[in-house]
N, C-alpha and C. Protein backbone atom coordinates (compact mmCIF):
# COMPACT_ATOMS: atom_id res chain seq x y z
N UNK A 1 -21.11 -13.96 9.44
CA UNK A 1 -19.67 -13.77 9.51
C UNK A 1 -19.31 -13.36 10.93
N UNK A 2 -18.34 -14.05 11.43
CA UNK A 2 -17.82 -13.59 12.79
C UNK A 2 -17.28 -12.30 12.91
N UNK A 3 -17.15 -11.68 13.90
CA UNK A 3 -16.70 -10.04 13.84
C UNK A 3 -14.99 -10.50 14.41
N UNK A 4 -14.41 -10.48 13.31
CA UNK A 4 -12.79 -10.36 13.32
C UNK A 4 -11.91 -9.71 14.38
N UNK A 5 -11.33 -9.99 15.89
CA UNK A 5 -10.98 -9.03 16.70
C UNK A 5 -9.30 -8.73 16.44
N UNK A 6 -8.86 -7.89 16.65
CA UNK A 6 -7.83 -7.60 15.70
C UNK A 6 -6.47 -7.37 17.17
N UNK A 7 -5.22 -7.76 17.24
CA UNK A 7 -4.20 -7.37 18.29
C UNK A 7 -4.10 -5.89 18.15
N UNK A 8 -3.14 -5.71 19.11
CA UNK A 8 -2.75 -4.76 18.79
C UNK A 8 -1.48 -4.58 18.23
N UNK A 9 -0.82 -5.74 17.77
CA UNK A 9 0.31 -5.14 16.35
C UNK A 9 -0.39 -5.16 15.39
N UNK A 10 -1.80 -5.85 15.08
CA UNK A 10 -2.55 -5.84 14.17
C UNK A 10 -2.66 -4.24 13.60
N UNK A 11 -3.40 -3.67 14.96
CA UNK A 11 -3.82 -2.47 14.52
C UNK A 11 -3.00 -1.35 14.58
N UNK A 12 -1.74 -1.68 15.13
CA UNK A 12 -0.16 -0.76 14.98
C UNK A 12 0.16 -0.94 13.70
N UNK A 13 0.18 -2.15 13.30
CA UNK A 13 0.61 -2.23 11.72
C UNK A 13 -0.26 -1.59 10.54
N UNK A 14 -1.61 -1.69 10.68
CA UNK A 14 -2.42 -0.95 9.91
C UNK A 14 -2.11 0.23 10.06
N UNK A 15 -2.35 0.84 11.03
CA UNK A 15 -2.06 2.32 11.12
C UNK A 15 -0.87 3.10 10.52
N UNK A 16 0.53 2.00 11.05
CA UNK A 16 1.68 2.60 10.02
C UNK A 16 1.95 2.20 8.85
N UNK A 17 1.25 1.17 8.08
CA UNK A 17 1.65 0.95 6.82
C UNK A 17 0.06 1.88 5.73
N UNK A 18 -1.02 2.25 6.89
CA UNK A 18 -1.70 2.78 5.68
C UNK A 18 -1.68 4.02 6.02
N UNK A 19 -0.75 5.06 6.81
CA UNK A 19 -0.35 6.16 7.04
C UNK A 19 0.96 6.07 5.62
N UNK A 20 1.31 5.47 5.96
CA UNK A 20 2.69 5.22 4.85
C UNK A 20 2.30 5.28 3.42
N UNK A 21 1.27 4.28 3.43
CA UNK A 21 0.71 4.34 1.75
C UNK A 21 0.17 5.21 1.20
N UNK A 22 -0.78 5.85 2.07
CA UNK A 22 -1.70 7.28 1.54
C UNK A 22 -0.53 8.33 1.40
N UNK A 23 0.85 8.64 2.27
CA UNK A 23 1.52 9.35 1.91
C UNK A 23 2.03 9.05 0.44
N UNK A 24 2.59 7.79 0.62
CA UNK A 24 3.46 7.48 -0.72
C UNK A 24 2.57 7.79 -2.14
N UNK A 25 1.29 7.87 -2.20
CA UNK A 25 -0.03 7.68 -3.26
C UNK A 25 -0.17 8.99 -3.72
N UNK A 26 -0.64 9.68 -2.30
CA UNK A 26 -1.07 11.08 -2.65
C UNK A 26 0.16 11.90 -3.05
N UNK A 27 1.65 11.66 -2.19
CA UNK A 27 2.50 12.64 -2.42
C UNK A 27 3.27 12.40 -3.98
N UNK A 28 3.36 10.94 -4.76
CA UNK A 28 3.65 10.18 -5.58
C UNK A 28 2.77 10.73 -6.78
N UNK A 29 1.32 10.99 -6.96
CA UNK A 29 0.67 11.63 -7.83
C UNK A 29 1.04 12.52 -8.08
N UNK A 30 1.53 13.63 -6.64
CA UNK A 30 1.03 14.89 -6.89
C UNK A 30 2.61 15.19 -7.90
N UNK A 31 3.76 14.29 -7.31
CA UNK A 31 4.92 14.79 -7.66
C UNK A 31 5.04 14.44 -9.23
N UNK A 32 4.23 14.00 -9.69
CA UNK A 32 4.02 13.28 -11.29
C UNK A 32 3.64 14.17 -11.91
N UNK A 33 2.67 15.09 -11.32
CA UNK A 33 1.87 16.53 -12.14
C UNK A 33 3.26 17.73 -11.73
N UNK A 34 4.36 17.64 -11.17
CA UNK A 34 5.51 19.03 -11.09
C UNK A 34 6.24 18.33 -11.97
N UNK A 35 6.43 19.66 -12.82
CA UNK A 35 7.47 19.45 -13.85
C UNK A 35 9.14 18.88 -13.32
N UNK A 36 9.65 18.10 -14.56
CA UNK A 36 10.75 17.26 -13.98
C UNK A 36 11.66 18.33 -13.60
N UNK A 37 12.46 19.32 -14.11
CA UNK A 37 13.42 20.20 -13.45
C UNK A 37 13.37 21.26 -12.09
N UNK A 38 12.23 20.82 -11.69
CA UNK A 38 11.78 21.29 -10.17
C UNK A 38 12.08 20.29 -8.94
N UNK A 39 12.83 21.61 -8.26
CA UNK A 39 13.49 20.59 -7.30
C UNK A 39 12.85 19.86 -6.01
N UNK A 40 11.09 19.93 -5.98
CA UNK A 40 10.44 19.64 -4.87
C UNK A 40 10.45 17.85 -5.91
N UNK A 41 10.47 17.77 -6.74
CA UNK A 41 9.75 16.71 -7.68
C UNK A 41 10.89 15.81 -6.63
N UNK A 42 12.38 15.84 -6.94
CA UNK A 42 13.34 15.33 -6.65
C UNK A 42 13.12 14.73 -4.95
N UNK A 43 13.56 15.80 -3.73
CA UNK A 43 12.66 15.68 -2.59
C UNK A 43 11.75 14.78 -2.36
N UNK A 44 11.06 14.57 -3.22
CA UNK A 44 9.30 13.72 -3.22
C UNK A 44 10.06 12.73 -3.23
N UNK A 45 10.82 12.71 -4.58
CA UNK A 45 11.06 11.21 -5.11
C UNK A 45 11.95 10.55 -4.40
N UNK A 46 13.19 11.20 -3.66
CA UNK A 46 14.19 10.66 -2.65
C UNK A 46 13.33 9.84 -1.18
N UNK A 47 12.57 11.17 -0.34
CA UNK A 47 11.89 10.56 0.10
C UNK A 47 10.80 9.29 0.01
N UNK A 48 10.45 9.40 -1.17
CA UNK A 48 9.55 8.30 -1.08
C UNK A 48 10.18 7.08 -1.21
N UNK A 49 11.25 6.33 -2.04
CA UNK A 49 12.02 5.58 -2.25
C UNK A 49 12.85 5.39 -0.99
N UNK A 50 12.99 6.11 0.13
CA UNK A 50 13.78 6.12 1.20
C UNK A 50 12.01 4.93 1.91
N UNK A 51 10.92 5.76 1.80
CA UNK A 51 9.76 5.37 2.93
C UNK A 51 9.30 4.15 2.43
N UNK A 52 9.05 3.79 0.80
CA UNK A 52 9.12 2.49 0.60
C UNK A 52 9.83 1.21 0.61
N UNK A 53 11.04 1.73 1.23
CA UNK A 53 12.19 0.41 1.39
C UNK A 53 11.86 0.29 3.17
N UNK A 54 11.80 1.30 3.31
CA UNK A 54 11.10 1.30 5.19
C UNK A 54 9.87 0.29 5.22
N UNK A 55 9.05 0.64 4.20
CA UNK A 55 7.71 0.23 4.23
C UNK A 55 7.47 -1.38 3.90
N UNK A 56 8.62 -2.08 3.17
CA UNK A 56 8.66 -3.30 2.98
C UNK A 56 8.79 -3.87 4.31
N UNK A 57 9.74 -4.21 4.76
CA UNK A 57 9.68 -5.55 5.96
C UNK A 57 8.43 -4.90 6.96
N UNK A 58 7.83 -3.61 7.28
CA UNK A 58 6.42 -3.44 7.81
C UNK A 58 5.53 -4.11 6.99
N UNK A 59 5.72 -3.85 6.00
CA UNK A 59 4.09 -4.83 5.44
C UNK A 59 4.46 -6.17 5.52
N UNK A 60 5.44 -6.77 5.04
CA UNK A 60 5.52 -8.15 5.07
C UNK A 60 5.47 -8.77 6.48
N UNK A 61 5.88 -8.01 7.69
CA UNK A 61 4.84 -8.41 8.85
C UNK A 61 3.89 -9.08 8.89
N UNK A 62 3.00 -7.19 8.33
CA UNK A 62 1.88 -6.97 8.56
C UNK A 62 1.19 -8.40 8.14
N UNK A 63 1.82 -8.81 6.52
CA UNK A 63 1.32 -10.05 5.80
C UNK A 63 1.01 -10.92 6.74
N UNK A 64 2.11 -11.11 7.18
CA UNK A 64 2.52 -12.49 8.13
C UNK A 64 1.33 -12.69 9.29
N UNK A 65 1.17 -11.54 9.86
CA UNK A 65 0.62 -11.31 11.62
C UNK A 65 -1.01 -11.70 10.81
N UNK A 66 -1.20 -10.93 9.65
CA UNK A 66 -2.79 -11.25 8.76
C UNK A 66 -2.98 -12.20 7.94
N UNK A 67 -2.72 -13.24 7.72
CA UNK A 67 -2.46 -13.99 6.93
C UNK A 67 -3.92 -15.13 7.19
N UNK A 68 -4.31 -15.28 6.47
CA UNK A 68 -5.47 -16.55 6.48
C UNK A 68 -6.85 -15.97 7.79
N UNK A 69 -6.53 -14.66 8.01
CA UNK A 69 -7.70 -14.50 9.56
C UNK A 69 -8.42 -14.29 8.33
N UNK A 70 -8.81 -13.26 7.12
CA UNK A 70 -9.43 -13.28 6.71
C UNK A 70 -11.01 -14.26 6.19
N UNK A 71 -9.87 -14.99 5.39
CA UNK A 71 -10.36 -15.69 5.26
C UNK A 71 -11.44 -16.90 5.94
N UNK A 72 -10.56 -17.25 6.86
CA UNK A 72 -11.40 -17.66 7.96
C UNK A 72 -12.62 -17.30 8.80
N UNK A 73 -12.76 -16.08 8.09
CA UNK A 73 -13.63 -15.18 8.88
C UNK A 73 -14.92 -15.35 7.79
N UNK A 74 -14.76 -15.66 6.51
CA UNK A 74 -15.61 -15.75 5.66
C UNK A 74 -16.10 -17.34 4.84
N UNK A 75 -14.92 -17.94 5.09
CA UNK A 75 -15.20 -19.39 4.84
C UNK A 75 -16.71 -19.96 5.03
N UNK A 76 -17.46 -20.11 4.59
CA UNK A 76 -18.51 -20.90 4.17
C UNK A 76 -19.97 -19.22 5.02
N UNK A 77 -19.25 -18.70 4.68
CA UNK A 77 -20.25 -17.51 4.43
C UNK A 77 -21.09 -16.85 3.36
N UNK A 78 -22.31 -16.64 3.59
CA UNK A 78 -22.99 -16.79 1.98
C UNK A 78 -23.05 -15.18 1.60
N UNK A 79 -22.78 -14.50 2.46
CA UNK A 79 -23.12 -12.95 2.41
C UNK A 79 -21.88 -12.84 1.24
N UNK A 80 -22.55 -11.93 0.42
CA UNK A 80 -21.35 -11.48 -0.71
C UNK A 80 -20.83 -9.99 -0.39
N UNK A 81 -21.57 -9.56 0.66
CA UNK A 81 -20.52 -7.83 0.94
C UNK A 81 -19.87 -8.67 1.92
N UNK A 82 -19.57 -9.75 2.46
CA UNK A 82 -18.22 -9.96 3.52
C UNK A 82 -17.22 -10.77 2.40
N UNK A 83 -18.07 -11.33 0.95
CA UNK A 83 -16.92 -11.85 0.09
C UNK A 83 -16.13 -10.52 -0.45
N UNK A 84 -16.87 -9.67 -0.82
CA UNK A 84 -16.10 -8.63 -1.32
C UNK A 84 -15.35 -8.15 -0.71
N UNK A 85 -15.48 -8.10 0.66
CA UNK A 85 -14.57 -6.98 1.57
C UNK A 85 -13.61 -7.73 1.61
N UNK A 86 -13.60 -9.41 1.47
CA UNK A 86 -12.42 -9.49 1.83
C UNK A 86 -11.41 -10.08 0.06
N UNK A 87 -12.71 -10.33 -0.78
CA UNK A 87 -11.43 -9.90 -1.88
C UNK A 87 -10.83 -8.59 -2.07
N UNK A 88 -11.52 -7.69 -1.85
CA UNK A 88 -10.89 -6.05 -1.99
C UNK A 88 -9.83 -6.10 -0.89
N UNK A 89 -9.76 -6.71 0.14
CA UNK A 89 -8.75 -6.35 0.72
C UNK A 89 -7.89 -7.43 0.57
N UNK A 90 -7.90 -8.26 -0.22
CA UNK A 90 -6.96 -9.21 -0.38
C UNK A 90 -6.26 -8.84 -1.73
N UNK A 91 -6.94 -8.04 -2.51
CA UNK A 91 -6.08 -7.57 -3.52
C UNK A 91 -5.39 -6.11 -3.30
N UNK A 92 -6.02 -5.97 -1.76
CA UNK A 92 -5.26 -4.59 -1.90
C UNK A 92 -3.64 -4.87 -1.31
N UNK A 93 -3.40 -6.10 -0.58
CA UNK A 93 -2.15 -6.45 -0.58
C UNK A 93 -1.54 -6.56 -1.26
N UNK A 94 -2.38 -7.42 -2.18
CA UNK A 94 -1.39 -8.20 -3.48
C UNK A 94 -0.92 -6.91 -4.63
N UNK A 95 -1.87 -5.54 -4.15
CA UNK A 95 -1.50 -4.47 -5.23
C UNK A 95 -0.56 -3.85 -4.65
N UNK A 96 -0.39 -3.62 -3.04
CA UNK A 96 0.95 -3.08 -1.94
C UNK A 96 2.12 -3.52 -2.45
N UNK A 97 1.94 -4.75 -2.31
CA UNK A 97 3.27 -6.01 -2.92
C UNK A 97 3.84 -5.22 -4.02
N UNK A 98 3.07 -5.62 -5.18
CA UNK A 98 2.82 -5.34 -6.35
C UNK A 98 3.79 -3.53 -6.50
N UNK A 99 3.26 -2.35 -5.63
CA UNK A 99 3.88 -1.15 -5.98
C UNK A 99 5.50 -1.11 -5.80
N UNK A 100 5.47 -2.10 -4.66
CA UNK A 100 6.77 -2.20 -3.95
C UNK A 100 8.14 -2.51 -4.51
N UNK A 101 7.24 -3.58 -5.32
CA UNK A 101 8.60 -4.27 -6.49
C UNK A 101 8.57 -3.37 -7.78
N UNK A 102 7.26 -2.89 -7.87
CA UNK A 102 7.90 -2.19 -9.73
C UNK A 102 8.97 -0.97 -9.16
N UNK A 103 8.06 -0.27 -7.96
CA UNK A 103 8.89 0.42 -7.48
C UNK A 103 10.74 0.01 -7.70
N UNK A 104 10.53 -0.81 -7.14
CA UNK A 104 12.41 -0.98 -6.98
C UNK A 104 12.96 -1.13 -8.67
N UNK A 105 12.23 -2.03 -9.19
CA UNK A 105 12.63 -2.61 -10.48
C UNK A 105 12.52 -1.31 -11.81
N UNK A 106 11.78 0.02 -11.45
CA UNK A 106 11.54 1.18 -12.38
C UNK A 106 12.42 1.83 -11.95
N UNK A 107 13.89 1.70 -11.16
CA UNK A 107 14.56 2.58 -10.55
C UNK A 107 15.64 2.63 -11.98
N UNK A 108 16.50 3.78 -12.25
CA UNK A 108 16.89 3.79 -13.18
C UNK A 108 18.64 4.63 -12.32
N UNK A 109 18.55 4.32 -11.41
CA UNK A 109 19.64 4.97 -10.29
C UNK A 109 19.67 3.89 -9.39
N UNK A 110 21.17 4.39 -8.53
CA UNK A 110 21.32 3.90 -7.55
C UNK A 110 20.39 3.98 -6.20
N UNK A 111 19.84 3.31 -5.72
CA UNK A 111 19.02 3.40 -4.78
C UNK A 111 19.00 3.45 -3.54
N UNK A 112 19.06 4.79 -2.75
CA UNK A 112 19.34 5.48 -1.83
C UNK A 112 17.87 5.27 -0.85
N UNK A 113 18.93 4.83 0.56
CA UNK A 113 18.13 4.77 1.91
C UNK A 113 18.45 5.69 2.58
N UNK A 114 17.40 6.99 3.12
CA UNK A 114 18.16 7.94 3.59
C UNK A 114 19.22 8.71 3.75
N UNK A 115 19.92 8.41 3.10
CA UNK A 115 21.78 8.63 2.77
C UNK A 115 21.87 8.09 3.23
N UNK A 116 21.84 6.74 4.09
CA UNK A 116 22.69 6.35 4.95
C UNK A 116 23.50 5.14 4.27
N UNK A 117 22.44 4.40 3.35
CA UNK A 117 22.91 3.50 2.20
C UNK A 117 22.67 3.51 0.98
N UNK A 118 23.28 2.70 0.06
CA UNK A 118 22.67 2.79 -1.07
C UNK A 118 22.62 1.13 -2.02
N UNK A 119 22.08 0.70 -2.70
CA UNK A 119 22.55 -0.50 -3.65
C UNK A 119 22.40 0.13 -4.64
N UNK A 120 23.03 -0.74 -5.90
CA UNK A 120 22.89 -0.18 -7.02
C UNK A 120 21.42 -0.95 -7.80
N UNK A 121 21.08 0.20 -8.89
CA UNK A 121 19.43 -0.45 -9.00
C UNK A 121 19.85 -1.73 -9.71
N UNK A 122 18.22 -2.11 -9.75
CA UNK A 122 18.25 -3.90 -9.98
C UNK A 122 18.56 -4.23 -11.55
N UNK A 123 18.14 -3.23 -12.37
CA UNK A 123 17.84 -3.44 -13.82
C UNK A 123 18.98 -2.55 -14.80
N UNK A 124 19.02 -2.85 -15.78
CA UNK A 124 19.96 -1.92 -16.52
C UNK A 124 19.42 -1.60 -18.07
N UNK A 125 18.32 -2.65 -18.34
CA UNK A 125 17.92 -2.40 -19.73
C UNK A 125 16.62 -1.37 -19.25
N UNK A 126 16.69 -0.52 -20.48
CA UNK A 126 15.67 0.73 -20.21
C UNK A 126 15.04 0.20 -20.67
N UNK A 127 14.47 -0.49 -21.15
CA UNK A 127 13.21 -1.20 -21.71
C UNK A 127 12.50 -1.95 -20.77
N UNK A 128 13.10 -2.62 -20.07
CA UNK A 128 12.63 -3.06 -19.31
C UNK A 128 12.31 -2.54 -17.76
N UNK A 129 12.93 -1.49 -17.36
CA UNK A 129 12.72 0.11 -16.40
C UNK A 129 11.53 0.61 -16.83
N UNK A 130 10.95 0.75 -18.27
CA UNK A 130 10.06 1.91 -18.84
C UNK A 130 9.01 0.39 -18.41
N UNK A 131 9.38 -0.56 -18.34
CA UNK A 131 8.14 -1.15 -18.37
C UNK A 131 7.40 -1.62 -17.25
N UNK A 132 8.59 -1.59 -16.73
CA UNK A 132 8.23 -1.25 -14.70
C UNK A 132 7.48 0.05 -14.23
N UNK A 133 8.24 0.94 -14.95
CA UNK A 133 7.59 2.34 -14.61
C UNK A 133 6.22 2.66 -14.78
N UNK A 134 6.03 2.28 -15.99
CA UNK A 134 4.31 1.95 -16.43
C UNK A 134 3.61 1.41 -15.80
N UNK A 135 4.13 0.15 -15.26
CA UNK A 135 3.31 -1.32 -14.80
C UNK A 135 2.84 -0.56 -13.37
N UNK A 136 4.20 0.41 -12.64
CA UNK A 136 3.95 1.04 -11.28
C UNK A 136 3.00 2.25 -11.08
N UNK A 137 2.57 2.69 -12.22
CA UNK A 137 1.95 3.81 -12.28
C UNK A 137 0.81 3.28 -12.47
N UNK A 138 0.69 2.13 -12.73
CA UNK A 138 -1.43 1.59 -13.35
C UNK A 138 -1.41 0.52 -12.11
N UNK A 139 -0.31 -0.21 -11.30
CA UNK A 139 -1.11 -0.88 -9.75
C UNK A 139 -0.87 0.58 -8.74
N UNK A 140 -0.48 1.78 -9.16
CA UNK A 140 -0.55 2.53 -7.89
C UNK A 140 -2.13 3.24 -8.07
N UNK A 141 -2.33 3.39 -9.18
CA UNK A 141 -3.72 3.79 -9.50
C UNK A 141 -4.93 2.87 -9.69
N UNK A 142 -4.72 1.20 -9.46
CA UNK A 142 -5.85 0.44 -9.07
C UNK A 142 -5.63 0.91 -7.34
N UNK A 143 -4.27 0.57 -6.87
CA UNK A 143 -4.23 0.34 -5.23
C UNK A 143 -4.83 1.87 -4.83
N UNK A 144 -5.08 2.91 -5.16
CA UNK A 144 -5.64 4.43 -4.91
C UNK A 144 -7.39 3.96 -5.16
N UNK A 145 -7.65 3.61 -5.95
CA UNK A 145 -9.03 3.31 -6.65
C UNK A 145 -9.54 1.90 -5.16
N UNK A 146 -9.12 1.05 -4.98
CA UNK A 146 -9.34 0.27 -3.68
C UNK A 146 -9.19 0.95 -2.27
N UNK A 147 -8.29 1.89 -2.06
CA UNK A 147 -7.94 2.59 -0.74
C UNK A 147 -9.10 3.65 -0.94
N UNK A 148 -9.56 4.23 -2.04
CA UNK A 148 -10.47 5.03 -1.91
C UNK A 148 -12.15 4.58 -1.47
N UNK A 149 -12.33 2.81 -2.24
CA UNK A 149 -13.15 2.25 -1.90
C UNK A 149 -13.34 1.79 -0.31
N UNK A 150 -11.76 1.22 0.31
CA UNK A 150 -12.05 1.27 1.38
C UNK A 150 -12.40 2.13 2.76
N UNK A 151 -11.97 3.33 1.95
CA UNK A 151 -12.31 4.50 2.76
C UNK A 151 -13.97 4.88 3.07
N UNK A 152 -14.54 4.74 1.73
CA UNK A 152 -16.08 4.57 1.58
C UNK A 152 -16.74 3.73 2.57
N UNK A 153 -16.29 2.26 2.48
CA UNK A 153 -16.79 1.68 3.14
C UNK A 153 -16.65 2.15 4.55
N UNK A 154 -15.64 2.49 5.44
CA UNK A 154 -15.41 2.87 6.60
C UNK A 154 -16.84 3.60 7.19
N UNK A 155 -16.53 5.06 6.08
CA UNK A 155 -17.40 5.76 6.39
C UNK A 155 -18.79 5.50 6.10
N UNK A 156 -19.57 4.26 5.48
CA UNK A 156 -21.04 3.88 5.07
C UNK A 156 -20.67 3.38 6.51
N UNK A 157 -20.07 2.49 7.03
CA UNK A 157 -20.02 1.63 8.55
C UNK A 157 -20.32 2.66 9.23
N UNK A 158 -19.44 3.85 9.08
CA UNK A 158 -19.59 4.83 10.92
C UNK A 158 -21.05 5.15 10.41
N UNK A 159 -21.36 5.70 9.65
CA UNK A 159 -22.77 6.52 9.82
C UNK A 159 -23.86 5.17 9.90
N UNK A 160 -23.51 3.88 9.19
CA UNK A 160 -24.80 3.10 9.65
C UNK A 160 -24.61 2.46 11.04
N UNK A 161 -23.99 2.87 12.03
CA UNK A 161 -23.78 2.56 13.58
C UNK A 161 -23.11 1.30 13.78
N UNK A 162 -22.19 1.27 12.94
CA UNK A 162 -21.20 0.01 12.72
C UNK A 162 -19.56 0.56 12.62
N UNK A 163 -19.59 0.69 14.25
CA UNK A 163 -18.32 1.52 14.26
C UNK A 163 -17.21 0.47 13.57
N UNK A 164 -16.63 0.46 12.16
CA UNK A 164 -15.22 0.02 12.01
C UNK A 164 -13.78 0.48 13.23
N UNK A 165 -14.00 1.60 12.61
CA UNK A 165 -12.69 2.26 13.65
C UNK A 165 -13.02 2.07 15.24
N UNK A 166 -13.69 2.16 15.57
CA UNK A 166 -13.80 1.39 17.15
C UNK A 166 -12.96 -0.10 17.58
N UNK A 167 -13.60 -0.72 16.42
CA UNK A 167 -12.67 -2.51 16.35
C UNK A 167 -11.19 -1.72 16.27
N UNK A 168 -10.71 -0.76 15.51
CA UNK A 168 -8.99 -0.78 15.48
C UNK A 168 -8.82 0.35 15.76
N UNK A 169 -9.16 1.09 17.19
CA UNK A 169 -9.04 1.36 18.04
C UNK A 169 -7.56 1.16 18.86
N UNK A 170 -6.58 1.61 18.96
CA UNK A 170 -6.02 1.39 20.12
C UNK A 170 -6.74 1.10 21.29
């Protein structure tokens, strides 16, 4: 497999959309375990719905600027840890995608961008909200279960003298 060299919006975009996600994941769990009439829960939840409407046209970039290198990088490669790495990271988009929209579609309010705007949410049948809400809570907990895997891998790379983070490096 060829060693993938990456731009640098490449590695600007990684950096702010998986700074973005680990916030939205970790702070998104934690606000699920505070009871609903606590007002940090609220906070969490404004903000995060403010950082994931931010976080869309960054990833769909990101999509754009990454799109097919992968692959190309593995095309008629027989090694199966470079197939995996790059299905794991090809589903970890498709699970990004994936949070982004239940996200919007589990909104059961008007949907607020920083105060500065708002639309009104997309859906109106609660049945179909509760089923977004669900659907967003089991791809945010595969996409946590892959971000945690890829974290692993990082760190098996640094200690076996295969600097990852060196390649995306500023």
């Amino acid at each position: 497999m060829q060693k993938i060299e990456y731009t640098k919006l490449q590695k600007a975009l990684h950096a702010i959309s998986a700074l973005m996600i680990l916030w939205l994941l970790m702070s998104g769990f934690y606000a699920g375990l505070i009871k609903e009439e606590e007002p940090l829960k609220h906070v969490i939840g404004a903000f995060n719905v403010s950082l994931s409407l931010l976080l869309i046209p960054i990833f769909l970039v990101r999509t754009y600027v990454s799109f097919g290198r992968g692959y190309a990088a593995v095309k008629g490669d027989k090694n199966l840890a470079h197939w995996m790495a790059f299905i794991i990271h090809t589903m970890m988009y498709v699970l990004v995608m994936l949070v982004l929209v239940s996200g919007i579609l589990m909104m059961d309010r008007p949907i607020v961008f920083f105060d500065v705007f708002s639309f009104p949410q997309p859906l109106s049948n609660s049945e179909a909200i509760a089923f977004y809400f669900r659907f967003h809570i089991a791809v945010c907990l595969l996409l946590a279960l892959l971000v945690t895997l890829h974290i692993a891998a990082v760190i098996k790379h640094q200690l076996a003298g295969q600097s990852v983070i060196k390649r995306m490096a500023f």
